[in-house]
Protein backbone atom coordinates (compact mmCIF):
# COMPACT_ATOMS: atom_id res chain seq x y z
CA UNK A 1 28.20 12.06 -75.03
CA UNK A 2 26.57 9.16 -76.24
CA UNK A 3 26.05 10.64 -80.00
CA UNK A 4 29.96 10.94 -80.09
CA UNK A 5 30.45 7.68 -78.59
CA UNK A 6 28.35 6.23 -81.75
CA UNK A 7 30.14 8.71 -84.27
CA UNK A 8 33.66 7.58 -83.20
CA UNK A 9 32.32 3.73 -83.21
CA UNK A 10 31.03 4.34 -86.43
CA UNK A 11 33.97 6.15 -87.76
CA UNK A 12 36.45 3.23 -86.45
CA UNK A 13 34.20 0.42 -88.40
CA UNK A 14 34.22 2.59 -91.73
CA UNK A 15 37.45 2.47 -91.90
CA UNK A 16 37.89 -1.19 -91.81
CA UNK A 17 34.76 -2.35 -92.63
CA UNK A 18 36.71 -5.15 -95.18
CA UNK A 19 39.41 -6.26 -92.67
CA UNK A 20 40.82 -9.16 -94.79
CA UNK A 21 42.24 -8.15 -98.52
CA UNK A 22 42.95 -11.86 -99.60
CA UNK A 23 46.44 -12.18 -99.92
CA UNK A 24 48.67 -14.43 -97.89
CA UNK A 25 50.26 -14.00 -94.49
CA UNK A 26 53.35 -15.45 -93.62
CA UNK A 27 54.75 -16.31 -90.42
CA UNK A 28 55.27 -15.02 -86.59
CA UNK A 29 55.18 -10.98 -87.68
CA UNK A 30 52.03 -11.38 -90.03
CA UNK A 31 50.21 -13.61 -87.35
CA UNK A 32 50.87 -11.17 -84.39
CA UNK A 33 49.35 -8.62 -86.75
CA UNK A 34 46.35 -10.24 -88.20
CA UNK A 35 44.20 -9.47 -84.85
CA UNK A 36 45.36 -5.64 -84.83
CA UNK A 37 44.55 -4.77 -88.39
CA UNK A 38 41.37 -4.67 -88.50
CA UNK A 39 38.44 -3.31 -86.16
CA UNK A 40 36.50 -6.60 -86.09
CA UNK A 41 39.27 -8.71 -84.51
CA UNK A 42 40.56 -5.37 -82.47
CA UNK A 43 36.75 -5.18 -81.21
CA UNK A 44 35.88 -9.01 -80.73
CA UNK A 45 39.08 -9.93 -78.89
CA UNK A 46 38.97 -6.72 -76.45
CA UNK A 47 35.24 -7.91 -75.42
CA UNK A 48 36.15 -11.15 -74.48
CA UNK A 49 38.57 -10.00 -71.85
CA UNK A 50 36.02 -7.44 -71.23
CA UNK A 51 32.96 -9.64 -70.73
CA UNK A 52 35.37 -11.98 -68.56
CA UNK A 53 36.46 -9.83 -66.17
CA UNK A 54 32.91 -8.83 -65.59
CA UNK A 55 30.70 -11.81 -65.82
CA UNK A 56 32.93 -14.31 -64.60
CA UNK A 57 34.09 -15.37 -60.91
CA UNK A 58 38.12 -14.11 -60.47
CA UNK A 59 39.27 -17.05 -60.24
CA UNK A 60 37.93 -18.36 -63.50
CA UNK A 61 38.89 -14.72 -65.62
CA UNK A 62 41.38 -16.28 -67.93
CA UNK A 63 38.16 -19.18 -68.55
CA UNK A 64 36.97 -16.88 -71.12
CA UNK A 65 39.60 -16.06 -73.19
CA UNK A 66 41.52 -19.42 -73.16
CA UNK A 67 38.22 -20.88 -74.12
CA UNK A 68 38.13 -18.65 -77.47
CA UNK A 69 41.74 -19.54 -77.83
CA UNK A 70 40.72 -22.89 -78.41
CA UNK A 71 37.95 -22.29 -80.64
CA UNK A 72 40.44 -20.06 -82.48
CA UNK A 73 43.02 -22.71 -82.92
CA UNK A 74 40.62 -25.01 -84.01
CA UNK A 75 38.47 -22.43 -86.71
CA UNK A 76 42.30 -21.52 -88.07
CA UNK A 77 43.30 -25.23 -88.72
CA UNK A 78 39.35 -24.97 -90.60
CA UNK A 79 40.18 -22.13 -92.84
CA UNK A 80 43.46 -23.70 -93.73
CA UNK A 81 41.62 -26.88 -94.84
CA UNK A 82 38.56 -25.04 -96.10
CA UNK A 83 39.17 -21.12 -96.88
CA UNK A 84 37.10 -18.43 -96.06
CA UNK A 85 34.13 -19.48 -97.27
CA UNK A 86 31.11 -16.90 -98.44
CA UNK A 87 29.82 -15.75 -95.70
CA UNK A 88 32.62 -15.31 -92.82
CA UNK A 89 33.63 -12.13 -92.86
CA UNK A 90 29.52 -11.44 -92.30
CA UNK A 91 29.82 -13.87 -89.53
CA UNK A 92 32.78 -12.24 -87.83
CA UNK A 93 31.13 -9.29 -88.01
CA UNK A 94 27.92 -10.51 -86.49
CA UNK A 95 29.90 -12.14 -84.18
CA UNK A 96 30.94 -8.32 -82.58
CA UNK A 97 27.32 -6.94 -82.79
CA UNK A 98 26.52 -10.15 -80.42
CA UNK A 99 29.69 -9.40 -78.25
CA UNK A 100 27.76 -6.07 -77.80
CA UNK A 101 24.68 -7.66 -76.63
CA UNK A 102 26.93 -10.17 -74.34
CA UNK A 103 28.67 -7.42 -72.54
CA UNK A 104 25.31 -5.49 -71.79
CA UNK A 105 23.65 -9.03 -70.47
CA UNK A 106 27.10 -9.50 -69.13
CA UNK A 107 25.92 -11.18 -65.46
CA UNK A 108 22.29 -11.83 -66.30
CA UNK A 109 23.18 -14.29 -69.13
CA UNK A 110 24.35 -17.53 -67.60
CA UNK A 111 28.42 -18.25 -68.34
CA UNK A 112 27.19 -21.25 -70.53
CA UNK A 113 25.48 -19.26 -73.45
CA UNK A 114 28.65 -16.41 -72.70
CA UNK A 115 31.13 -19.49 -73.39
CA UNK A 116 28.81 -20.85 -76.38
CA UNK A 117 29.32 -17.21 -78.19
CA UNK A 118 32.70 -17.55 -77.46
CA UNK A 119 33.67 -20.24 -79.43
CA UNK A 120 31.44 -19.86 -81.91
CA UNK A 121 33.42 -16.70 -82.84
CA UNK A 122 36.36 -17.89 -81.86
CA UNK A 123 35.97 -20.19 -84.47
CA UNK A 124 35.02 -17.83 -86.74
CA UNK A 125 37.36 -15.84 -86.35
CA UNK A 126 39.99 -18.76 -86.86
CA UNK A 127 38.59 -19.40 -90.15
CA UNK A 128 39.34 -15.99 -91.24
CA UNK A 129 42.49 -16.09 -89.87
CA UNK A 130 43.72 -19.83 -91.39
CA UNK A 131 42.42 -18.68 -94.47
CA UNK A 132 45.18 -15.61 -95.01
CA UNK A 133 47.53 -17.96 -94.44
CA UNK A 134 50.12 -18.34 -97.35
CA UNK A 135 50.64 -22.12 -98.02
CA UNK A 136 54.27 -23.00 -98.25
CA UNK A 137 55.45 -20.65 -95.18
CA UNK A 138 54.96 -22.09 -91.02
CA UNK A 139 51.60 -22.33 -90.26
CA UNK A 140 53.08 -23.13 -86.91
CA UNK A 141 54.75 -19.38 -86.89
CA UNK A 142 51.75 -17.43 -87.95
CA UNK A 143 49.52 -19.39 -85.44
CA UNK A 144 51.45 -18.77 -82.21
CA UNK A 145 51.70 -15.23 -83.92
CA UNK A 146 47.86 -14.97 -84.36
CA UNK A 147 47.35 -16.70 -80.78
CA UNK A 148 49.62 -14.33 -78.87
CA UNK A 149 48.18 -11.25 -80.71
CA UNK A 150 44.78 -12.09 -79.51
CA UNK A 151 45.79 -12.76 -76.27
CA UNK A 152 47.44 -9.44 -75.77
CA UNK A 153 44.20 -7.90 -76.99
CA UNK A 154 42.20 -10.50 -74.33
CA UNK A 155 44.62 -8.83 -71.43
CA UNK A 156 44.05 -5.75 -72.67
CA UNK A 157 40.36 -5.95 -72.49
CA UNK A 158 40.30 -7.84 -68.91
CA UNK A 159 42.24 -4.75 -67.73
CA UNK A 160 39.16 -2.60 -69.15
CA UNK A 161 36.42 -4.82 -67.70
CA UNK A 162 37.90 -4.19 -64.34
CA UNK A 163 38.09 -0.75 -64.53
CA UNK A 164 34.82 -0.45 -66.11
CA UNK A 165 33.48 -2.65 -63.66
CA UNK A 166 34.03 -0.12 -61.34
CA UNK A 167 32.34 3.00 -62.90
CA UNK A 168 28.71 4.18 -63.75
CA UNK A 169 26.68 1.66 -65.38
CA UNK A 170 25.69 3.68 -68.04
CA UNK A 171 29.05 3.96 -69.37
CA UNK A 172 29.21 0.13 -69.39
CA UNK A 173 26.52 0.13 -71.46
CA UNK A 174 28.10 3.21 -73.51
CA UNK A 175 31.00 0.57 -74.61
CA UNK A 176 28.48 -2.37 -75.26
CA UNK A 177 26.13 -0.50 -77.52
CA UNK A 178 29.32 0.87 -79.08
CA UNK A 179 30.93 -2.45 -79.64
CA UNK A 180 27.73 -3.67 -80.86
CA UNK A 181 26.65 -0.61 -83.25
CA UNK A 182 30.03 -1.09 -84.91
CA UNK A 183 29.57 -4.83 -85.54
CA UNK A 184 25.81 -3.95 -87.00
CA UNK A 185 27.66 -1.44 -89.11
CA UNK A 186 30.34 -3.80 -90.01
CA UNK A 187 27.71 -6.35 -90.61
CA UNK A 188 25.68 -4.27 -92.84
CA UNK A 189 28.87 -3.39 -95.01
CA UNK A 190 29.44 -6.96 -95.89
CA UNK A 191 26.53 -8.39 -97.07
């Protein structure tokens, strides 16, 4: 079970190791897709609904992934300033191997260092994102594209942190090594 677990991880990261080709994205359409098309975004926003619904108290669920939001917001108004830079697409990738080691330290990490990782992808992920955008179309529109796709992904993955909360343990830490193999292989593919 756990060797085809790692195959179909593996498998999913191959085939979009190099999420970002470059080219511009304009408005509402390409900003609701950015997060879908491409496993690292897929993978990273999923955990952070994920790692909410699991480490944090129900009343504070949403914390987590409004708290990316924010960090997303403010990395995509970076990488419309700045561009991509060198090493981002390394970082975003990182930035799903350590969601992997987040959800398997899920309640023995305190929320503090959870929240840190968050923004500090979540503004890594921004960057990526401001940077596709194509200069002369609505930032505005592709943001609250980009910001509502993510949170659809965030919903979906607080639905599977409750669910998962409630089975085996080792299949929680199934889907954190899993996340966190594919961001290692993603990782490795980009540097």
């Amino acid at each position: 079970m756990l060797r085809r677990g790692a195959a179909v991880a593996l498998l999913l990261a191959a085939g979009a190791a190099q999420a970002h080709e470059g080219h511009g994205a304009h408005g509402l359409a390409a900003g609701l897709a950015h997060p879908f098309a491409g496993v690292d975004h897929l993978l990273a926003m999923i955990a952070v609904g994920v790692w909410s619904a699991a480490a944090l108290p129900a009343a504070h669920r949403l914390a987590g992934p409004a708290f990316f939001l924010l960090a997303l917001l403010a990395g995509a108004l970076i990488g419309v300033q700045t561009g991509a830079g060198t090493f981002v697409e390394a970082g975003v990738a990182l930035s799903v191997a350590l969601f992997g080691v987040l959800l398997l330290a899920r309640r023995q990490l305190p929320a503090v260092a959870g929240f840190a990782l968050l923004a500090a992808a979540g503004a890594l992920h921004g960057v990526a994102h401001g940077a596709e955008w194509a200069a002369g179309s609505s930032f505005a529109a592709y943001a609250a594209g980009f910001m509502l796709g993510s949170a659809l992904l965030h919903a979906v993955g607080l639905v599977a942190g409750s669910w998962l909360a409630r089975v085996p343990a080792w299949v929680w830490r199934v889907q954190a090594a899993g996340v966190g193999a594919a961001g290692l292989f993603m990782f490795a593919s980009r540097i």
